[in-house]
Structure formats: structure tokens, C-alpha cells
C-alpha atoms as a PDB file:
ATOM      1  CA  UNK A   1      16.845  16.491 -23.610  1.00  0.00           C
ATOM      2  CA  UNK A   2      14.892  15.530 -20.689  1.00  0.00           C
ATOM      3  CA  UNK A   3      14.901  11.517 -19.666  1.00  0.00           C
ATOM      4  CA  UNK A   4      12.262   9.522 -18.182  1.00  0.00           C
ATOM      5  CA  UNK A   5      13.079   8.589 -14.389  1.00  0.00           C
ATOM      6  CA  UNK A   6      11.617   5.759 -12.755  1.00  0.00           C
ATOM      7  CA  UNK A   7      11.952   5.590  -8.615  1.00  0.00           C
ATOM      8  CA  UNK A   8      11.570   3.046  -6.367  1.00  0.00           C
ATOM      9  CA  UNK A   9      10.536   4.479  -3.056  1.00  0.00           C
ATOM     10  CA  UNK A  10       9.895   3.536   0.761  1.00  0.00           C
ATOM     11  CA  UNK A  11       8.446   5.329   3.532  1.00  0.00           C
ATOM     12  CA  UNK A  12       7.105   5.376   6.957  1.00  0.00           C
ATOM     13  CA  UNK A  13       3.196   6.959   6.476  1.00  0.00           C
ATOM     14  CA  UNK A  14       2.912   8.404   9.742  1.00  0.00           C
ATOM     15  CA  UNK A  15       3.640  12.155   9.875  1.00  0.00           C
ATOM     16  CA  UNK A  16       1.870  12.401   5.997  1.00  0.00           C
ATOM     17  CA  UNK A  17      -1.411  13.018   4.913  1.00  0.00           C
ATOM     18  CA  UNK A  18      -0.901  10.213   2.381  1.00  0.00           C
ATOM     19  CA  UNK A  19       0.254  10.166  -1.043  1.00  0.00           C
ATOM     20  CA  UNK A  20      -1.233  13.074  -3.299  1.00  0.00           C
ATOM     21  CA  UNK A  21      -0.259  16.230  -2.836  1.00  0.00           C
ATOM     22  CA  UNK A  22      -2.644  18.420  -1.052  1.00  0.00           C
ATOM     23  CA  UNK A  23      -2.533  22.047  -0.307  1.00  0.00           C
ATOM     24  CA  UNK A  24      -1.184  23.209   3.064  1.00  0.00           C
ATOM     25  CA  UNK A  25      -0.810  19.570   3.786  1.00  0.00           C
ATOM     26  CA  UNK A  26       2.583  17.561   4.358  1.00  0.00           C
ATOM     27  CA  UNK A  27       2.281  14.835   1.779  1.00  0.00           C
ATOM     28  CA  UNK A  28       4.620  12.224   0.217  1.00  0.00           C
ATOM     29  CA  UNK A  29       4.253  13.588  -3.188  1.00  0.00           C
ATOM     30  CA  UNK A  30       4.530  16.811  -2.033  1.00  0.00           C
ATOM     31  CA  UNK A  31       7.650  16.302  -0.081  1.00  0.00           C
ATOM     32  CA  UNK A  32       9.767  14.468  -3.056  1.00  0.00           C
ATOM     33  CA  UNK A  33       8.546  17.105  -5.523  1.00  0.00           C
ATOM     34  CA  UNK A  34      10.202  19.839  -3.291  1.00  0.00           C
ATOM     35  CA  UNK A  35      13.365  18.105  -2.663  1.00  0.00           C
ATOM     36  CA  UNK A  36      13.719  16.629  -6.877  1.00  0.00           C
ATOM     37  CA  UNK A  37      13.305  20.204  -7.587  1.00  0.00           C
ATOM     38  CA  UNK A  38      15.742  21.600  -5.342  1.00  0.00           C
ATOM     39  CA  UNK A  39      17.954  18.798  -6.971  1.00  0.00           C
ATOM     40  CA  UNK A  40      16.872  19.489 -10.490  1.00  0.00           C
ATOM     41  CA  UNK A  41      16.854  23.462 -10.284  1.00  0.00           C
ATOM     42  CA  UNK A  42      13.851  23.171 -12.213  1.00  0.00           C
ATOM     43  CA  UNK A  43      10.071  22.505 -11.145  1.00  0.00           C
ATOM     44  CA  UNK A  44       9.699  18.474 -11.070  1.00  0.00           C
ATOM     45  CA  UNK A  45       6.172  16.589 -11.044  1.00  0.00           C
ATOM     46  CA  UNK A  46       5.846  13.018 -10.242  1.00  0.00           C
ATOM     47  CA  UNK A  47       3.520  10.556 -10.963  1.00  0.00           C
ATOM     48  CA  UNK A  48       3.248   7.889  -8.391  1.00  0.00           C
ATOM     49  CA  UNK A  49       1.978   4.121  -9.078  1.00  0.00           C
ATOM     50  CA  UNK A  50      -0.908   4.837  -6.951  1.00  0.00           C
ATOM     51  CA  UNK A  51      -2.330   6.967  -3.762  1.00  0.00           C
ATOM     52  CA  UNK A  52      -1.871   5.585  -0.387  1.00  0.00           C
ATOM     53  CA  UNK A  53      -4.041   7.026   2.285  1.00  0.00           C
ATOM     54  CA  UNK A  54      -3.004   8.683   5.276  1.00  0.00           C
ATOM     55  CA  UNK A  55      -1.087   6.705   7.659  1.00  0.00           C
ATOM     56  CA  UNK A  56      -0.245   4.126   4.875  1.00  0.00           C
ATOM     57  CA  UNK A  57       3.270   2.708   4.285  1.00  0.00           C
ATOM     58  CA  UNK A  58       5.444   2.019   1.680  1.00  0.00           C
ATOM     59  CA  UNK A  59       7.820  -0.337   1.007  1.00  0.00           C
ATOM     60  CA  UNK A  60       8.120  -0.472  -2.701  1.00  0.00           C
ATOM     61  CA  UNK A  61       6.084   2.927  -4.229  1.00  0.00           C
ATOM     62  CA  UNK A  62       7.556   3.706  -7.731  1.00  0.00           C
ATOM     63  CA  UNK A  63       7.021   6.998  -9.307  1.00  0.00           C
ATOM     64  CA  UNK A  64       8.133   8.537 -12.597  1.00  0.00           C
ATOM     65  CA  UNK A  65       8.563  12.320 -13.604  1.00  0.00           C
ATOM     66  CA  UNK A  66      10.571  13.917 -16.443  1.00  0.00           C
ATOM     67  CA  UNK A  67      14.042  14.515 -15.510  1.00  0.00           C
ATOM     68  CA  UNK A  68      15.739  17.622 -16.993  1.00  0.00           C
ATOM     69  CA  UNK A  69      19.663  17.761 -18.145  1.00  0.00           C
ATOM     70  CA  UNK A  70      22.168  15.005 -17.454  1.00  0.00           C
ATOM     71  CA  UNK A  71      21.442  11.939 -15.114  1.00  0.00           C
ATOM     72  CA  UNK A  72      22.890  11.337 -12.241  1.00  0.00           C
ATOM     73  CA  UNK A  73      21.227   8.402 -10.665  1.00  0.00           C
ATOM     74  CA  UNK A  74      23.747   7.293  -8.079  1.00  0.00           C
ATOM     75  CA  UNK A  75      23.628  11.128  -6.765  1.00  0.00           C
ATOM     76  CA  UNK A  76      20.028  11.642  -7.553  1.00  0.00           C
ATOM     77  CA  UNK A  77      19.404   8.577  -5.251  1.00  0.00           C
ATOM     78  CA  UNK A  78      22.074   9.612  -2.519  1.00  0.00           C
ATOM     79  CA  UNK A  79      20.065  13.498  -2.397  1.00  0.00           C
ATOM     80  CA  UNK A  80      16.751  11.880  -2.059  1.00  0.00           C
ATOM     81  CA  UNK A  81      17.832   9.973   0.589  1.00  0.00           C
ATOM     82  CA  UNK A  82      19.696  12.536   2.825  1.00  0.00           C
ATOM     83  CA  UNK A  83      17.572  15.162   2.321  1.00  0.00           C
ATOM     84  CA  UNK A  84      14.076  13.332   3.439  1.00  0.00           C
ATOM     85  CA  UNK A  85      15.841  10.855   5.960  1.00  0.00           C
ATOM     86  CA  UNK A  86      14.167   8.742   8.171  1.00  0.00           C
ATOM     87  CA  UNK A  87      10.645   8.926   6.698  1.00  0.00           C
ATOM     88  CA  UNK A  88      11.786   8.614   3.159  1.00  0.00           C
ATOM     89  CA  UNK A  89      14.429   6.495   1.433  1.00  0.00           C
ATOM     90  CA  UNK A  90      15.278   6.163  -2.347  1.00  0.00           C
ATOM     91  CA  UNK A  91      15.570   2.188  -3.430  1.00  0.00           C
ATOM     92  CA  UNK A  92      16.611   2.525  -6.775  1.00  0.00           C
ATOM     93  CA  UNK A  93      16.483   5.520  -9.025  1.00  0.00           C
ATOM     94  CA  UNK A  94      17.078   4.474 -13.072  1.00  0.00           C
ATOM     95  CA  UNK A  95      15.877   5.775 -16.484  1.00  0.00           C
ATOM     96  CA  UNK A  96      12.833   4.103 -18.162  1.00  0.00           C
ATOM     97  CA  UNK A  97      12.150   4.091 -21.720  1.00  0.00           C
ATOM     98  CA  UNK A  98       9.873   7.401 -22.331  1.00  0.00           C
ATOM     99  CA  UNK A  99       6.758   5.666 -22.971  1.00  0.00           C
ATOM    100  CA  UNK A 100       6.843   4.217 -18.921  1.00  0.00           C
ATOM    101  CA  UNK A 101       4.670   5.646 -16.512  1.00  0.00           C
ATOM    102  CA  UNK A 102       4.431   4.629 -12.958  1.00  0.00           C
ATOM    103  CA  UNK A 103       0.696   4.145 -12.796  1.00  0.00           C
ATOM    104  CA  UNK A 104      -0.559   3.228 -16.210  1.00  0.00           C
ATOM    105  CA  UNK A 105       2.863   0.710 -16.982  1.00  0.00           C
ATOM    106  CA  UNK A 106       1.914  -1.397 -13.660  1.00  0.00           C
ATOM    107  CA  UNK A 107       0.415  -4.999 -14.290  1.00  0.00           C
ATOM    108  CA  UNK A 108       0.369  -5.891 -10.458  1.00  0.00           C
ATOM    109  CA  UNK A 109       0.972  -4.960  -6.997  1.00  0.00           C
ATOM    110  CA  UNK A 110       1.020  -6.551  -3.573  1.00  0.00           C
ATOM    111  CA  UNK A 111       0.471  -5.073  -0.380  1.00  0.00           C
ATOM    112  CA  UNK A 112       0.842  -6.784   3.423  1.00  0.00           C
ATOM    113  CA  UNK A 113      -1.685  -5.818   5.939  1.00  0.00           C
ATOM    114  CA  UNK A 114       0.093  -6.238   9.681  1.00  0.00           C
ATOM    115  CA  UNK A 115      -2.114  -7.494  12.496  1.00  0.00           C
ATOM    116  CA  UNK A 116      -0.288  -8.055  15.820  1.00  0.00           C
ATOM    117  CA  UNK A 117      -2.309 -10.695  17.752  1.00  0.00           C
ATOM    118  CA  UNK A 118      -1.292  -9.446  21.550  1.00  0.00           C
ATOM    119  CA  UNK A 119      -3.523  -7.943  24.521  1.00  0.00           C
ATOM    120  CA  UNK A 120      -0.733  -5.197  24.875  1.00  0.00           C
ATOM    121  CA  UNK A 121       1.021  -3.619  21.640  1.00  0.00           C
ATOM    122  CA  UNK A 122       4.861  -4.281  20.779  1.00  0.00           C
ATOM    123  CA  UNK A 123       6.085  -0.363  21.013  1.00  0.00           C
ATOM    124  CA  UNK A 124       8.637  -1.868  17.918  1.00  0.00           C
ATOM    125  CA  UNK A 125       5.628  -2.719  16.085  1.00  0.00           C
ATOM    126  CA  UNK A 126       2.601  -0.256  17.147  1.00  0.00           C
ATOM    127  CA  UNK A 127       2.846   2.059  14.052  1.00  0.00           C
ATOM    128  CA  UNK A 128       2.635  -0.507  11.491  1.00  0.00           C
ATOM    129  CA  UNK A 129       0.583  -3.394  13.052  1.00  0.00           C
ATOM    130  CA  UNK A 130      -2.908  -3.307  13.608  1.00  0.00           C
ATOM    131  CA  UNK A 131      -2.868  -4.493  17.554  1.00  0.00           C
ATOM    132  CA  UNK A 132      -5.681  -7.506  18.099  1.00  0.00           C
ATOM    133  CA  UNK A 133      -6.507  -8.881  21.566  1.00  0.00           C
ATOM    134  CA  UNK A 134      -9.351 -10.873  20.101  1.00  0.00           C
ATOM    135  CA  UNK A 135      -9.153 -14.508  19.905  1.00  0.00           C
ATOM    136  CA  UNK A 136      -8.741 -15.220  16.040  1.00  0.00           C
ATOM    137  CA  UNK A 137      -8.757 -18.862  14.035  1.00  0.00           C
ATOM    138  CA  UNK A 138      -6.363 -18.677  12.167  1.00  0.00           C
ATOM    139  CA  UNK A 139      -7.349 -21.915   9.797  1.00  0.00           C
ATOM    140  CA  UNK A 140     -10.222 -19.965   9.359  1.00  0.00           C
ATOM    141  CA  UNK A 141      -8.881 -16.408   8.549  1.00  0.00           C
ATOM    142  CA  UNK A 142      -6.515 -19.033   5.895  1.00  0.00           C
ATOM    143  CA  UNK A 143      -9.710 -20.196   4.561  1.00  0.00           C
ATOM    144  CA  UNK A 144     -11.541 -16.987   3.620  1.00  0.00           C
ATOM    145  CA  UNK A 145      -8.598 -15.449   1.981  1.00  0.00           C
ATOM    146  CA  UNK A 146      -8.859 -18.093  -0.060  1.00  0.00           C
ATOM    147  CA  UNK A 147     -12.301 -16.979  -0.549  1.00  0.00           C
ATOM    148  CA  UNK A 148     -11.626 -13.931  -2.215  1.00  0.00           C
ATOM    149  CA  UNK A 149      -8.458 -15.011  -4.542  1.00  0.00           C
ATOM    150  CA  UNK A 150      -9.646 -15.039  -7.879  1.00  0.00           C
ATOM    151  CA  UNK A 151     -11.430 -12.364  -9.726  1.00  0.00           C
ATOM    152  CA  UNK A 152     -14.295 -10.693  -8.481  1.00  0.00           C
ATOM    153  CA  UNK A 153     -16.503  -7.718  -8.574  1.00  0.00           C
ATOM    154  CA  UNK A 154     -15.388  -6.299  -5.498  1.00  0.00           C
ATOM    155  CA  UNK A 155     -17.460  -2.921  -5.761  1.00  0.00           C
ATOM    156  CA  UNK A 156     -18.763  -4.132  -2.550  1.00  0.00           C
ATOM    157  CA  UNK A 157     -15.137  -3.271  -0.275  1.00  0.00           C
ATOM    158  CA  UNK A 158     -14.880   0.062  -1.946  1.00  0.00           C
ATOM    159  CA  UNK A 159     -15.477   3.161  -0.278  1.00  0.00           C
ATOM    160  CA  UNK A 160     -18.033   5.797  -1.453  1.00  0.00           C
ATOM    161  CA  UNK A 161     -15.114   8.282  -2.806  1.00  0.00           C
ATOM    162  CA  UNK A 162     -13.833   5.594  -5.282  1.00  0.00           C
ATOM    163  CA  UNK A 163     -13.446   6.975  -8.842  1.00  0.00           C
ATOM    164  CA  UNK A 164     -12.646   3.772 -10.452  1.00  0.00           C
ATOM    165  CA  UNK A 165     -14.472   3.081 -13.909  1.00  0.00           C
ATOM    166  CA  UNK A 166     -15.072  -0.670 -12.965  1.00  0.00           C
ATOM    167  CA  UNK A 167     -14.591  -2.264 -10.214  1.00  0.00           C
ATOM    168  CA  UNK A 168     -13.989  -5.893 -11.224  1.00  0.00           C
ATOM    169  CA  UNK A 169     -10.221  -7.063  -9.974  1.00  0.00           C
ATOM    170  CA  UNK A 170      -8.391 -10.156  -9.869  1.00  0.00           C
ATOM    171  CA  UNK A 171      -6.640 -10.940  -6.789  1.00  0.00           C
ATOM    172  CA  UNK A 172      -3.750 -13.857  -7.680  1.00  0.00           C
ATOM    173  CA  UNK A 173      -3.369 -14.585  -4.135  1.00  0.00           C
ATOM    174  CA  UNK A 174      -4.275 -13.923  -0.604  1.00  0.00           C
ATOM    175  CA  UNK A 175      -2.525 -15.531   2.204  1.00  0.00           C
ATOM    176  CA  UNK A 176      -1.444 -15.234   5.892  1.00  0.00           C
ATOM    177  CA  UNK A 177       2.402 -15.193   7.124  1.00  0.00           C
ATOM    178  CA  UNK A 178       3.607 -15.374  10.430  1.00  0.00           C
ATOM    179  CA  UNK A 179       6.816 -12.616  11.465  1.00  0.00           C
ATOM    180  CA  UNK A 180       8.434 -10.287   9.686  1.00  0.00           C
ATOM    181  CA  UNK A 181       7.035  -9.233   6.017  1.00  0.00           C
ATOM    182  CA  UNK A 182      10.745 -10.357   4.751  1.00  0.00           C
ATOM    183  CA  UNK A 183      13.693 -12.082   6.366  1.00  0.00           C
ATOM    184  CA  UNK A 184      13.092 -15.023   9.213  1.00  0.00           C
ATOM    185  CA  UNK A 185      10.347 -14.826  11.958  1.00  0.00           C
ATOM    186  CA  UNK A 186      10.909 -12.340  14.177  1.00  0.00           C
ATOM    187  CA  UNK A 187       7.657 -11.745  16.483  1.00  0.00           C
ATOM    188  CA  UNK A 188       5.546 -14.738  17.089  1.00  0.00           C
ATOM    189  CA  UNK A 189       2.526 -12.408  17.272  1.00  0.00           C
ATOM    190  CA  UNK A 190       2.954 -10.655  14.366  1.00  0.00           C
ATOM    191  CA  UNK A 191       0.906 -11.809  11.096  1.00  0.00           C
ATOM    192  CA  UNK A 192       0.392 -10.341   7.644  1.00  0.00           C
ATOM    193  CA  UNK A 193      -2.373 -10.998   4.980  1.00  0.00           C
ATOM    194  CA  UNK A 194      -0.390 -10.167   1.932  1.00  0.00           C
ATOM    195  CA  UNK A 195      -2.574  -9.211  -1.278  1.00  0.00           C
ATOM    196  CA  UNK A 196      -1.340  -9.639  -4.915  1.00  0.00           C
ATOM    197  CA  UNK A 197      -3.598  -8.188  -7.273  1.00  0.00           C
ATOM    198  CA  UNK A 198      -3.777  -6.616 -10.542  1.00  0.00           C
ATOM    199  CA  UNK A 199      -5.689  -3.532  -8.769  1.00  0.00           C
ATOM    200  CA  UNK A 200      -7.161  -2.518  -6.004  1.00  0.00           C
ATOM    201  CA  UNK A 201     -10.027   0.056  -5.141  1.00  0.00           C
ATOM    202  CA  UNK A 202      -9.766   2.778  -2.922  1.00  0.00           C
ATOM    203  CA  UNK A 203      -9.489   1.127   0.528  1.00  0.00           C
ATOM    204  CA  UNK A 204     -10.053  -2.197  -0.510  1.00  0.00           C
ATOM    205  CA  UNK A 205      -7.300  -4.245   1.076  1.00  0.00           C
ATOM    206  CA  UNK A 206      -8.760  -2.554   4.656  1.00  0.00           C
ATOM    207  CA  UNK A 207     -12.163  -2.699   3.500  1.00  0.00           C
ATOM    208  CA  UNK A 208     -11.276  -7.069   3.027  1.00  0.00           C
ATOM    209  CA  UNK A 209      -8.981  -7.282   5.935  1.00  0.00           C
ATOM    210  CA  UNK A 210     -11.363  -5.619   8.684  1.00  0.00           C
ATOM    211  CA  UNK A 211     -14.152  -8.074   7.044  1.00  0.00           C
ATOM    212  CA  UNK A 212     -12.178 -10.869   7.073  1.00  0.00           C
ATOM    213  CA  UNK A 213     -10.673 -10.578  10.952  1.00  0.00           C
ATOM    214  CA  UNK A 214     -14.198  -9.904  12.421  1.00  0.00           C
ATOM    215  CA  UNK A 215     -15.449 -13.278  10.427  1.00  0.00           C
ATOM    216  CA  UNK A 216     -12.610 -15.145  12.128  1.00  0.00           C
ATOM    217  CA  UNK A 217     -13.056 -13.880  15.405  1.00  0.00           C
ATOM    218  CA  UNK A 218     -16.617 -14.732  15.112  1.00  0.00           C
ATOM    219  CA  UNK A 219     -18.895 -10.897  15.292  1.00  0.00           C
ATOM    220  CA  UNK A 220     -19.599 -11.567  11.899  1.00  0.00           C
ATOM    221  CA  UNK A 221     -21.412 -14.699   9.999  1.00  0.00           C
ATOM    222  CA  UNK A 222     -19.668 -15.921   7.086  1.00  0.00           C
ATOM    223  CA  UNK A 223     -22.286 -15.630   4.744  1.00  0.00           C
ATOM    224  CA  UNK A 224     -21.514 -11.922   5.246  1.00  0.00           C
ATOM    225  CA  UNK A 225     -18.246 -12.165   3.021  1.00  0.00           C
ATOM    226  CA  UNK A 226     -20.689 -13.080   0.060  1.00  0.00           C
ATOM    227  CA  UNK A 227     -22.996 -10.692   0.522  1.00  0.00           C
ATOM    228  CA  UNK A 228     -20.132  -8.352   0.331  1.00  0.00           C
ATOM    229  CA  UNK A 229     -18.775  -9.711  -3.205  1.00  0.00           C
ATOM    230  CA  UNK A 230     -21.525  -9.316  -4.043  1.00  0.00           C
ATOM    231  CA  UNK A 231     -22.841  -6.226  -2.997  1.00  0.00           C
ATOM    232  CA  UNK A 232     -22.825  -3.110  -5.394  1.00  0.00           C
ATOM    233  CA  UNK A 233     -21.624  -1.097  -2.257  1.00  0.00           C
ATOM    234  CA  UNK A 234     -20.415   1.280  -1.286  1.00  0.00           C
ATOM    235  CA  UNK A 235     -18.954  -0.822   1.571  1.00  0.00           C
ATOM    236  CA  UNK A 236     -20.445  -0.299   5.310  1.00  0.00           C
ATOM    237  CA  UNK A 237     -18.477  -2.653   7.599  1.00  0.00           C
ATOM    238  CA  UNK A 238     -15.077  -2.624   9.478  1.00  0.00           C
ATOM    239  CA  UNK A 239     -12.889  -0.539   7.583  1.00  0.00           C
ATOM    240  CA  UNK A 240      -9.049  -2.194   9.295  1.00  0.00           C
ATOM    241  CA  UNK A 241      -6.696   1.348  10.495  1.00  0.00           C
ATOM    242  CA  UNK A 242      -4.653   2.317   7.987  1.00  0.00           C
ATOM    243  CA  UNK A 243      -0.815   2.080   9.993  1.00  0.00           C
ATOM    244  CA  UNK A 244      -1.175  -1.407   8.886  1.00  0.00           C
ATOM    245  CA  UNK A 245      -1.196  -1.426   5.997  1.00  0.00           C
ATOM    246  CA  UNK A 246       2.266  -1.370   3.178  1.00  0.00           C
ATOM    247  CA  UNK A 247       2.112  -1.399  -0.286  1.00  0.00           C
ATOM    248  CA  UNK A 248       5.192  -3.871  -0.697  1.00  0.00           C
ATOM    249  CA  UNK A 249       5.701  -3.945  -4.168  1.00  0.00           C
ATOM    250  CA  UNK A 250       4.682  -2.658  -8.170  1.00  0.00           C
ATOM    251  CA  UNK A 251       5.017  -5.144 -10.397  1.00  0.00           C
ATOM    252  CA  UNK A 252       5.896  -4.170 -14.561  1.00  0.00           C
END
């Protein structure tokens, strides 16, 4: 009888072309489908929560896939693990009642987009912070994520290869934290904007982020957020580089 797995995943984006598998292409997907079917002895195919683009991180991905024989998560987790260490680690690996799937069972997510606010970049920080020498307001990048919480047609920040069927989304919260994305403050440069949504369109959070830090540093007017929400799109702006951004967290 085969069981329905559910994994929690993390991983560091740069050496992948993203997410989806791709042919000839080292991808996330690509690389935990080779090592669950060494594991397995039997093909495995997952189905992630969502893509994440090239150069994108992880902190809380979840996938599912149909597991074949007797479940071992404890080993299953340990294999992962080893076998794809440093860029990927195994959180949790557990079996889901068979009607869960990774994508269509998620409610919510949040991600954290990293800007370091330094004229020279932190080498600890450099592949997962977008580095800013610009002179930012912070009250004022506070103030326009508050702008877009709430829902919104945001068909405006999406980019032209979006294949979403609507493009209305609700975003719960938006809001700026100082240091580390958990744990206590640990670089005095280092913000996030952390999103928590119910879904996002293909490069939104970016699309948002590179709008919202070019507003604050004033080369953009204000009345240009608007225009965006506004906007049927597709979106032509500042798209923010995608090391800094981490999908933290699927919510079920």
C-alpha cells in the first residue's frame, strides 16, 4: 500500500535553477526526486507547495509524493539529509492523510525578502540579502507595506509568464523587521519585509519589494504604488534580485 508523505524542506537557492524540474538543469525538484528514489528503489514524483525561481531560498518548502512500502520517516529524513547536505536539509518528514497535497491543501504562506542597508555587503549575508547603499526611510517603507495589506488585484506586480487564473490575493500582513528572520538581532543592517498571504503571483513579492524600496528611497512617486494595484499589468518596474528572497513558511 503506498502512503501519502508530506516534507518539510529547506534550502540554499544558489547553485539551482529553481524549483521545477527542468531538463539538463540542476533543480530542487529534480535533485530530491533522484535521491527519494534511490531511497525508495522505485521512481518517486513530488509535488511541491509552489515554484521558487532561480536563486530563491527556502526555509519552510513542503512537498508531498506517494511513498511506496513501509515508512520510515526518521530514516527517510536522516537519507534526505546526508545525501543532499549543505544545500538541502529535511525538517520534518510525516504521513498525511491521502487526500493532502502540498500545493492545493495550502491556505497561506509567508515569505521574508532580505535587504541589507550597507555601502559594502556582509560576505555572511551577500547570498541572501539584497545589498542597498541607498538612503531609505524606513517610516516610510513601514507605511506602504501597509499599503498593500489587504486584498487586492495585484495583476499589476505579476510578470508576463504568470499562468494564474485570477490574480486577486489577500495579503494578511506586510511588515518590516530588523536582524535575523528568527532568533534575536543579529546585524543592525539587515532588514526583512516579511509577506503573509493566501497566494502570491509569479514574482510578486520582488515585483512589491523592488516597488516599494525605490518609493522609499525617493526615484519613484508614491502615486506610482496605485497605479500599480491597479494596473492590469504585466508589471514593468524594479523587479528586487531573487537571493533575497525565502519562502519561510506553508501554512495548512
Amino acid at each position: 500500500m503506498k502512503r501519502n508523505l508530506k516534507v518539510t524542506v529547506r534550502y540554499d537557492g544558489t547553485g539551482f535553477a529553481g524549483w521545477q524540474v527542468q531538463p539538463d538543469t540542476r533543480t530542487v525538484q529534480g535533485e530530491l526526486e533522484r535521491v527519494l528514489s534511490q531511497i525508495a528503489g522505485n521512481p518517486i514524483r513530488i509535488y511541491g507547495s509552489g515554484r521558487t525561481d532561480a536563486g530563491v531560498h527556502a526555509l519552510g518548502q513542503v512537498f508531498s509524493c506517494r511513498w511506496p512500502g513501509e515508512l520510515d520517516a526518521a530514516r527517510i529524513r536522516r537519507s534526505i539529509s546526508g545525501m543532499l547536505s549543505p544545500e538541502i536539509r529535511a525538517e520534518r518528514v510525516e504521513e498525511a492523510p491521502s487526500d493532502f497535497h502540498a500545493r492545493s491543501s495550502a491556505v497561506a504562506k509567508r515569505y521574508a525578502y532580505s535587504i541589507a542597508f550597507a555601502r559594502e555587503p556582509d560576505p555572511f549575508w551577500a547570498r541572501y540579502a539584497w545589498c542597498l547603499p541607498h538612503k531609505i526611510d524606513l517610516d516610510h517603507l513601514a507605511a506602504l507595506c501597509l499599503a498593500v495589506t489587504g486584498e487586492h488585484d495585484f495583476a499589476g506586480f505579476q510578470c508576463s509568464r504568470s499562468s494564474a487564473q485570477t490574480t486577486v490575493r489577500t495579503l494578511y500582513s506586510v511588515e518590516i523587521r530588523q536582524g535575523g528572520i528568527i532568533g534575536p538581532r543579529d546585524a543592525e543592517d539587515l532588514w526583512h519585509i516579511v509577506f503573509h498571504g493566501n497566494g502570491f503571483l509569479y514574482k510578486m513579492v520582488r515585483n512589491i519589494t523592488g516597488t516599494l524600496v525605490e518609493i522609499a528611497r525617493g526615484a519613484l512617486p508614491e502615486e506610482r504604488l496605485q497605479e500599480l494595484l491597479l494596473s492590469p499589468g504585466p508589471f514593468h518596474g524594479h523587479t528586487a534580485p531573487a537571493h533575497g528572497l525565502a519562502l519561510l513558511e506553508v501554512i495548512y
